[in-house]
PDB file of N, CA and C in Angstrom:
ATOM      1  N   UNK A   1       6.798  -0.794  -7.904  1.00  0.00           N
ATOM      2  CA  UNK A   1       5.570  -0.666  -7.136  1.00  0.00           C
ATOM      3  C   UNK A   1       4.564  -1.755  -7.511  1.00  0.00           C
ATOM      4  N   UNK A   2       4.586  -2.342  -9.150  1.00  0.00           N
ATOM      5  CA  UNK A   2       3.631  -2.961  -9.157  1.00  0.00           C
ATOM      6  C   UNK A   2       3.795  -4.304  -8.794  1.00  0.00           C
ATOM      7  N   UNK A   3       5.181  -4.740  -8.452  1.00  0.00           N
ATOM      8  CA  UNK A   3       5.442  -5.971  -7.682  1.00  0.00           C
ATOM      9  C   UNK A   3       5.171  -5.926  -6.682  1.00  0.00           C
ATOM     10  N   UNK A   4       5.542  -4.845  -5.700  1.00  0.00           N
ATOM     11  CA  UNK A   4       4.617  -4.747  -4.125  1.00  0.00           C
ATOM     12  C   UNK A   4       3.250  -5.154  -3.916  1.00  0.00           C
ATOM     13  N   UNK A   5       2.822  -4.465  -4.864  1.00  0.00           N
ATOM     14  CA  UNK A   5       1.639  -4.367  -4.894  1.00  0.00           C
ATOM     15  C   UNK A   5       0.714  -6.100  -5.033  1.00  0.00           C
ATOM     16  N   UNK A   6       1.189  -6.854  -6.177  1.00  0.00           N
ATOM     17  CA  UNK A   6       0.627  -7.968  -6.751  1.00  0.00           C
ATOM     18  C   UNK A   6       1.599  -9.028  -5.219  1.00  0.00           C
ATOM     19  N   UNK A   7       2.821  -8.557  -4.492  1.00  0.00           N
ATOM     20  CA  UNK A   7       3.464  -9.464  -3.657  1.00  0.00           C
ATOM     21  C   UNK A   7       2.275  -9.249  -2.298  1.00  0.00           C
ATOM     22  N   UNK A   8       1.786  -7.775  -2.343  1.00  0.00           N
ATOM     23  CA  UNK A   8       0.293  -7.933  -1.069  1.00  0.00           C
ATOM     24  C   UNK A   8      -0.410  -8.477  -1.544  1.00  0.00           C
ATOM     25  N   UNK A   9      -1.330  -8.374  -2.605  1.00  0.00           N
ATOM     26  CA  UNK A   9      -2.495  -9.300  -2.741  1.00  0.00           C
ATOM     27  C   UNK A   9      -2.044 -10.923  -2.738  1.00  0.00           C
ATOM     28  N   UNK A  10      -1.401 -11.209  -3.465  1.00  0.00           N
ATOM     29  CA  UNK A  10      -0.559 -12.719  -3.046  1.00  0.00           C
ATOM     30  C   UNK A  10      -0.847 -13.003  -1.854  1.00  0.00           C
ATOM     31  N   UNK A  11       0.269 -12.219  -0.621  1.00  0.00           N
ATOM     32  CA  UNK A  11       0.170 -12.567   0.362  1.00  0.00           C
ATOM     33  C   UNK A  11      -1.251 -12.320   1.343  1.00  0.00           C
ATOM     34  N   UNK A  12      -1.704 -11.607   0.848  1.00  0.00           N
ATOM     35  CA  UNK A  12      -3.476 -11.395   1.353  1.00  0.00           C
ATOM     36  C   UNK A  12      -4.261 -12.918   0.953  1.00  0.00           C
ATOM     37  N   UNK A  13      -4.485 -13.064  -0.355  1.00  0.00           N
ATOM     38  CA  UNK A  13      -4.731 -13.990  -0.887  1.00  0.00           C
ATOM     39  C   UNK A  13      -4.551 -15.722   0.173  1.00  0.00           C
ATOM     40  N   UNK A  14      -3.006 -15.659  -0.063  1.00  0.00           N
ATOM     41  CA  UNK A  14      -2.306 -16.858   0.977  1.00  0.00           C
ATOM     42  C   UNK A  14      -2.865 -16.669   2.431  1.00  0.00           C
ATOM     43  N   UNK A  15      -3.104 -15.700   3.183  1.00  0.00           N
ATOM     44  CA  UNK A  15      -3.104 -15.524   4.412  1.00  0.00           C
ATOM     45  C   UNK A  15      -5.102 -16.249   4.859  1.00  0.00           C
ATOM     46  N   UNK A  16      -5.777 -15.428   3.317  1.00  0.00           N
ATOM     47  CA  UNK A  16      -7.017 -16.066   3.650  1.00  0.00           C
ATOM     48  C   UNK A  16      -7.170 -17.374   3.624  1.00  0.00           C
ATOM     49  N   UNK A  17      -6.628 -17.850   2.633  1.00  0.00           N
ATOM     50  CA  UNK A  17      -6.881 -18.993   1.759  1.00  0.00           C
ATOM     51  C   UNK A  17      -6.109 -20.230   3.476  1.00  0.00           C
ATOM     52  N   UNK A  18      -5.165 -19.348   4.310  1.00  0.00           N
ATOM     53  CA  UNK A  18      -4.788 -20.496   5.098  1.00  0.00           C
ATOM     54  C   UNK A  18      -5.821 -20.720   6.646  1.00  0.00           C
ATOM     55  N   UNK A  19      -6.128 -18.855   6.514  1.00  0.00           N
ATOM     56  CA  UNK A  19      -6.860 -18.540   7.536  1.00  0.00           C
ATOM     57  C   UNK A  19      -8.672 -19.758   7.434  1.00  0.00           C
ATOM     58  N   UNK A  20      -9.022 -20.000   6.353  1.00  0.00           N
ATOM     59  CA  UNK A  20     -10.119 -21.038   5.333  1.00  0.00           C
ATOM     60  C   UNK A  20      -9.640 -22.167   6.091  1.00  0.00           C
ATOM     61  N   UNK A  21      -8.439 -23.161   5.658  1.00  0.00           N
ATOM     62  CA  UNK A  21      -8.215 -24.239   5.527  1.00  0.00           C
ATOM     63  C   UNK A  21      -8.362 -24.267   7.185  1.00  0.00           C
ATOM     64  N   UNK A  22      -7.163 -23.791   8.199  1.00  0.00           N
ATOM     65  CA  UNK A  22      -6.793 -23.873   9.322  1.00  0.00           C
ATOM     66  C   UNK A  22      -7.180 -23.459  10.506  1.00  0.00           C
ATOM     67  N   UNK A  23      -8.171 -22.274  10.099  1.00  0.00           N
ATOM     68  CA  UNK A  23      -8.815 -21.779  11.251  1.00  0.00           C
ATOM     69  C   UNK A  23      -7.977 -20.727  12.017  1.00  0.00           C
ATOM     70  N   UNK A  24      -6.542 -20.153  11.493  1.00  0.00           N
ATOM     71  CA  UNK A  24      -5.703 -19.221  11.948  1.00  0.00           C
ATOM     72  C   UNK A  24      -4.793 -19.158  10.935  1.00  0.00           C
ATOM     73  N   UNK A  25      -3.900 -18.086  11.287  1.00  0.00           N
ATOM     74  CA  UNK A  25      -3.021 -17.856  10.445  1.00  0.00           C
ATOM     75  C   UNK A  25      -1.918 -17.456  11.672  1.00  0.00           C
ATOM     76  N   UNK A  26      -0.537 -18.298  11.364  1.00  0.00           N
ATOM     77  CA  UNK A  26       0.228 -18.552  11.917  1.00  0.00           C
ATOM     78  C   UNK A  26       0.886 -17.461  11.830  1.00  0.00           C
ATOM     79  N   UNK A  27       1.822 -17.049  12.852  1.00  0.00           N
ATOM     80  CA  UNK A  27       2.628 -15.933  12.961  1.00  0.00           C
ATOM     81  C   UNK A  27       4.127 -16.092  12.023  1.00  0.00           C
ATOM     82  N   UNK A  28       4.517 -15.421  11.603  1.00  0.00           N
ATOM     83  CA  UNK A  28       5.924 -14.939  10.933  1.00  0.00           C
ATOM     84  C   UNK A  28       6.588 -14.233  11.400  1.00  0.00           C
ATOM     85  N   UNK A  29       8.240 -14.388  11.510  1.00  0.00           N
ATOM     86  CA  UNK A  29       8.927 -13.298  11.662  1.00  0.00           C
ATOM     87  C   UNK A  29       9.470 -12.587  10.478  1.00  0.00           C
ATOM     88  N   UNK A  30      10.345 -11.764  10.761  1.00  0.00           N
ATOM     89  CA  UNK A  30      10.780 -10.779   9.773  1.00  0.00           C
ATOM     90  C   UNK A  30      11.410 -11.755   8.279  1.00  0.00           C
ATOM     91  N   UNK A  31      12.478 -12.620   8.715  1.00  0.00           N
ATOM     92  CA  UNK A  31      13.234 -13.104   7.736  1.00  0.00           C
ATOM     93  C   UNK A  31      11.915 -14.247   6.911  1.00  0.00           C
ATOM     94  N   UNK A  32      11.041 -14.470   6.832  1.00  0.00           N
ATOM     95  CA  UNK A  32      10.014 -14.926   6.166  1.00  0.00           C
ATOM     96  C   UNK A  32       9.195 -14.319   5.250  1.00  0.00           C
ATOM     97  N   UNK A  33       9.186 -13.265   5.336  1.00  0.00           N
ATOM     98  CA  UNK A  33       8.678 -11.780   4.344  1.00  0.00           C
ATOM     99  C   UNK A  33       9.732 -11.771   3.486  1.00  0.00           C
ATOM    100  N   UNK A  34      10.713 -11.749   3.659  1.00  0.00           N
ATOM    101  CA  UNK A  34      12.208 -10.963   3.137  1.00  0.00           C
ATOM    102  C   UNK A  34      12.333 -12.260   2.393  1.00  0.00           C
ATOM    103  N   UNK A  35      12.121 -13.755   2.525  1.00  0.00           N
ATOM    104  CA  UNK A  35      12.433 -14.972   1.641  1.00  0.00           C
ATOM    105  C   UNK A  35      11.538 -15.180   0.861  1.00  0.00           C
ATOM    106  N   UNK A  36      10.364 -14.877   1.090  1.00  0.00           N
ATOM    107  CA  UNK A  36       9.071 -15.104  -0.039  1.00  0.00           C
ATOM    108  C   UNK A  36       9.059 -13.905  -1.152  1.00  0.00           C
ATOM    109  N   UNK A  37       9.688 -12.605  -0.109  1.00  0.00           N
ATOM    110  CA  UNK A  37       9.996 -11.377  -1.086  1.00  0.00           C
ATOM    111  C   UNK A  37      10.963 -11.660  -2.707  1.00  0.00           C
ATOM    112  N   UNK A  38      11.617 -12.486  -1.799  1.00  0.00           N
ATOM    113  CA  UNK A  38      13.037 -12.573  -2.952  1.00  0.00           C
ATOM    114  C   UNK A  38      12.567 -13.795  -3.793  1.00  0.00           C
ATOM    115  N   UNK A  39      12.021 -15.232  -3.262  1.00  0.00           N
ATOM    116  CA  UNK A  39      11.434 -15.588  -4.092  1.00  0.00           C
ATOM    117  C   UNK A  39      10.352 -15.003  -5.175  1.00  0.00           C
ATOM    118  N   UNK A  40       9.167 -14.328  -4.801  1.00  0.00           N
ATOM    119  CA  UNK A  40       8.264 -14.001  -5.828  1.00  0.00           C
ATOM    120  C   UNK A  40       9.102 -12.847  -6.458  1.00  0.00           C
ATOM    121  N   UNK A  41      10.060 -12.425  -6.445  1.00  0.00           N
ATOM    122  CA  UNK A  41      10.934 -11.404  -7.649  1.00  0.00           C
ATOM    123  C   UNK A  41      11.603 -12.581  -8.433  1.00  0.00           C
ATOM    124  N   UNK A  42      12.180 -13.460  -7.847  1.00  0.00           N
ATOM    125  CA  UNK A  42      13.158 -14.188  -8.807  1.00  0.00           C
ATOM    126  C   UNK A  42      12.197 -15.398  -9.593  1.00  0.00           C
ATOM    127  N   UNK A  43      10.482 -15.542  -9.577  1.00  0.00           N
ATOM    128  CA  UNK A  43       9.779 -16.309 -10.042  1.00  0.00           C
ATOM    129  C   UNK A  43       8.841 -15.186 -11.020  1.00  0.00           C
ATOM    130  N   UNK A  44       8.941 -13.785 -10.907  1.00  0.00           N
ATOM    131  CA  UNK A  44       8.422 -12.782 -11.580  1.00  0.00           C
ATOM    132  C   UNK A  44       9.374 -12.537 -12.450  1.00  0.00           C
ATOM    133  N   UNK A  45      10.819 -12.928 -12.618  1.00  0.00           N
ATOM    134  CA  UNK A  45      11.203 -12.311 -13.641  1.00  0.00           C
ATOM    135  C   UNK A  45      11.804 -12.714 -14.986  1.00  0.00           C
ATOM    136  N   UNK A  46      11.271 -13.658 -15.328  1.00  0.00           N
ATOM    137  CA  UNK A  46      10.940 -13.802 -16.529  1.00  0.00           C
ATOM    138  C   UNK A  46       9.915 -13.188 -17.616  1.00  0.00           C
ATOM    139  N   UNK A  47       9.050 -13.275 -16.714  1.00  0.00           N
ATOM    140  CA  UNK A  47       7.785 -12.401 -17.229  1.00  0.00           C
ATOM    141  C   UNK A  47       8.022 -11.217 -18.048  1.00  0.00           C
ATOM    142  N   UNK A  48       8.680 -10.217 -16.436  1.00  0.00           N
ATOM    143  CA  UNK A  48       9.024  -9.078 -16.825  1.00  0.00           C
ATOM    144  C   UNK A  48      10.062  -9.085 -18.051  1.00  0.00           C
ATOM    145  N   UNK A  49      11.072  -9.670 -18.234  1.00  0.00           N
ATOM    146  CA  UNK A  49      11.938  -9.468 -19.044  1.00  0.00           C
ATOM    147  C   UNK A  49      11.168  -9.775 -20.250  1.00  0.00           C
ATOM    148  N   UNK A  50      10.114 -10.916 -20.280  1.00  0.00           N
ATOM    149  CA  UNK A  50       9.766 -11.219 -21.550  1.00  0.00           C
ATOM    150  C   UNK A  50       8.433  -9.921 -21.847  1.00  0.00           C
ATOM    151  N   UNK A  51       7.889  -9.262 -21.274  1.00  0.00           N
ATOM    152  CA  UNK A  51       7.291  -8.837 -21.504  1.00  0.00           C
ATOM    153  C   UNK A  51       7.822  -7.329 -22.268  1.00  0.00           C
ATOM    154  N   UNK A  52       8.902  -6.754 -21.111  1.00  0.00           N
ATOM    155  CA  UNK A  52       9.593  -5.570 -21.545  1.00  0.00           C
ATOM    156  C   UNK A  52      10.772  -5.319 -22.614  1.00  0.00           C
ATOM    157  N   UNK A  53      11.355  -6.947 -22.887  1.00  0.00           N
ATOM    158  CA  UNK A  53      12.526  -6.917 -23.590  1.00  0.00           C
ATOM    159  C   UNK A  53      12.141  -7.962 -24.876  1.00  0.00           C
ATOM    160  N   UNK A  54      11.686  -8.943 -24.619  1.00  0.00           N
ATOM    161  CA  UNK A  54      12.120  -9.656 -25.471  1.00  0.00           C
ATOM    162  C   UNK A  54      10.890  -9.563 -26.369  1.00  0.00           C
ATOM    163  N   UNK A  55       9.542  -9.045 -26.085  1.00  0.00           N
ATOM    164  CA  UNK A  55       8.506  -9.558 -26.881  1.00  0.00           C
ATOM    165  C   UNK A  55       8.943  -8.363 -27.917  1.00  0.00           C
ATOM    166  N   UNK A  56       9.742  -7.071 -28.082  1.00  0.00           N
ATOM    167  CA  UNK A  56       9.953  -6.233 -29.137  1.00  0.00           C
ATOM    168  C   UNK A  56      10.727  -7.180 -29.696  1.00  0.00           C
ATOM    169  N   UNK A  57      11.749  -7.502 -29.518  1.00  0.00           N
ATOM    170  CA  UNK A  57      12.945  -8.485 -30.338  1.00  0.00           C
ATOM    171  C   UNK A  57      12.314  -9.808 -31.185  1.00  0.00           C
ATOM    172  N   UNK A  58      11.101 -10.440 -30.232  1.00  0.00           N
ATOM    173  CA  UNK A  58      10.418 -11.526 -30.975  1.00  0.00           C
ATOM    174  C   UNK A  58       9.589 -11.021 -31.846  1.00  0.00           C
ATOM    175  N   UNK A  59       8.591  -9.939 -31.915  1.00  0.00           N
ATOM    176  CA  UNK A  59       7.482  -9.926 -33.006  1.00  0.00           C
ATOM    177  C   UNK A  59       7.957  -8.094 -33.746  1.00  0.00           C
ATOM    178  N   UNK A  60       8.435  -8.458 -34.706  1.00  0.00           N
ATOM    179  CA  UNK A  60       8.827  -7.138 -35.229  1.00  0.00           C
ATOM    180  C   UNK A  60       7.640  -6.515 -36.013  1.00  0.00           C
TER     181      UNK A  60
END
């Protein structure tokens, strides 16, 4: 949930920030959600792993 969550504000974030520059915000279809989806998991997960796994193993 809390990746949903931080993947809306992201994309809230992006949508203003283009809606600013451009004066609109361009339409998307489905498979464009679903590729940025899978990107921001596979660029989030390091984090997670380092946060949930490895920082017990590094600082005893």
């Amino acid at each position: 949930m809390e990746w949903l969550l931080c993947y809306g504000l992201v994309g809230l974030l992006v949508m203003a920030l283009e809606n600013k520059l451009t004066g609109e915000v361009h339409g998307q279809q489905w498979e464009f959600y679903v590729a940025t989806l899978c990107l921001f998991v596979v660029f989030a997960l390091p984090g997670f792993i380092y946060h949930y796994d490895l920082k017990k193993l590094l600082n005893p």
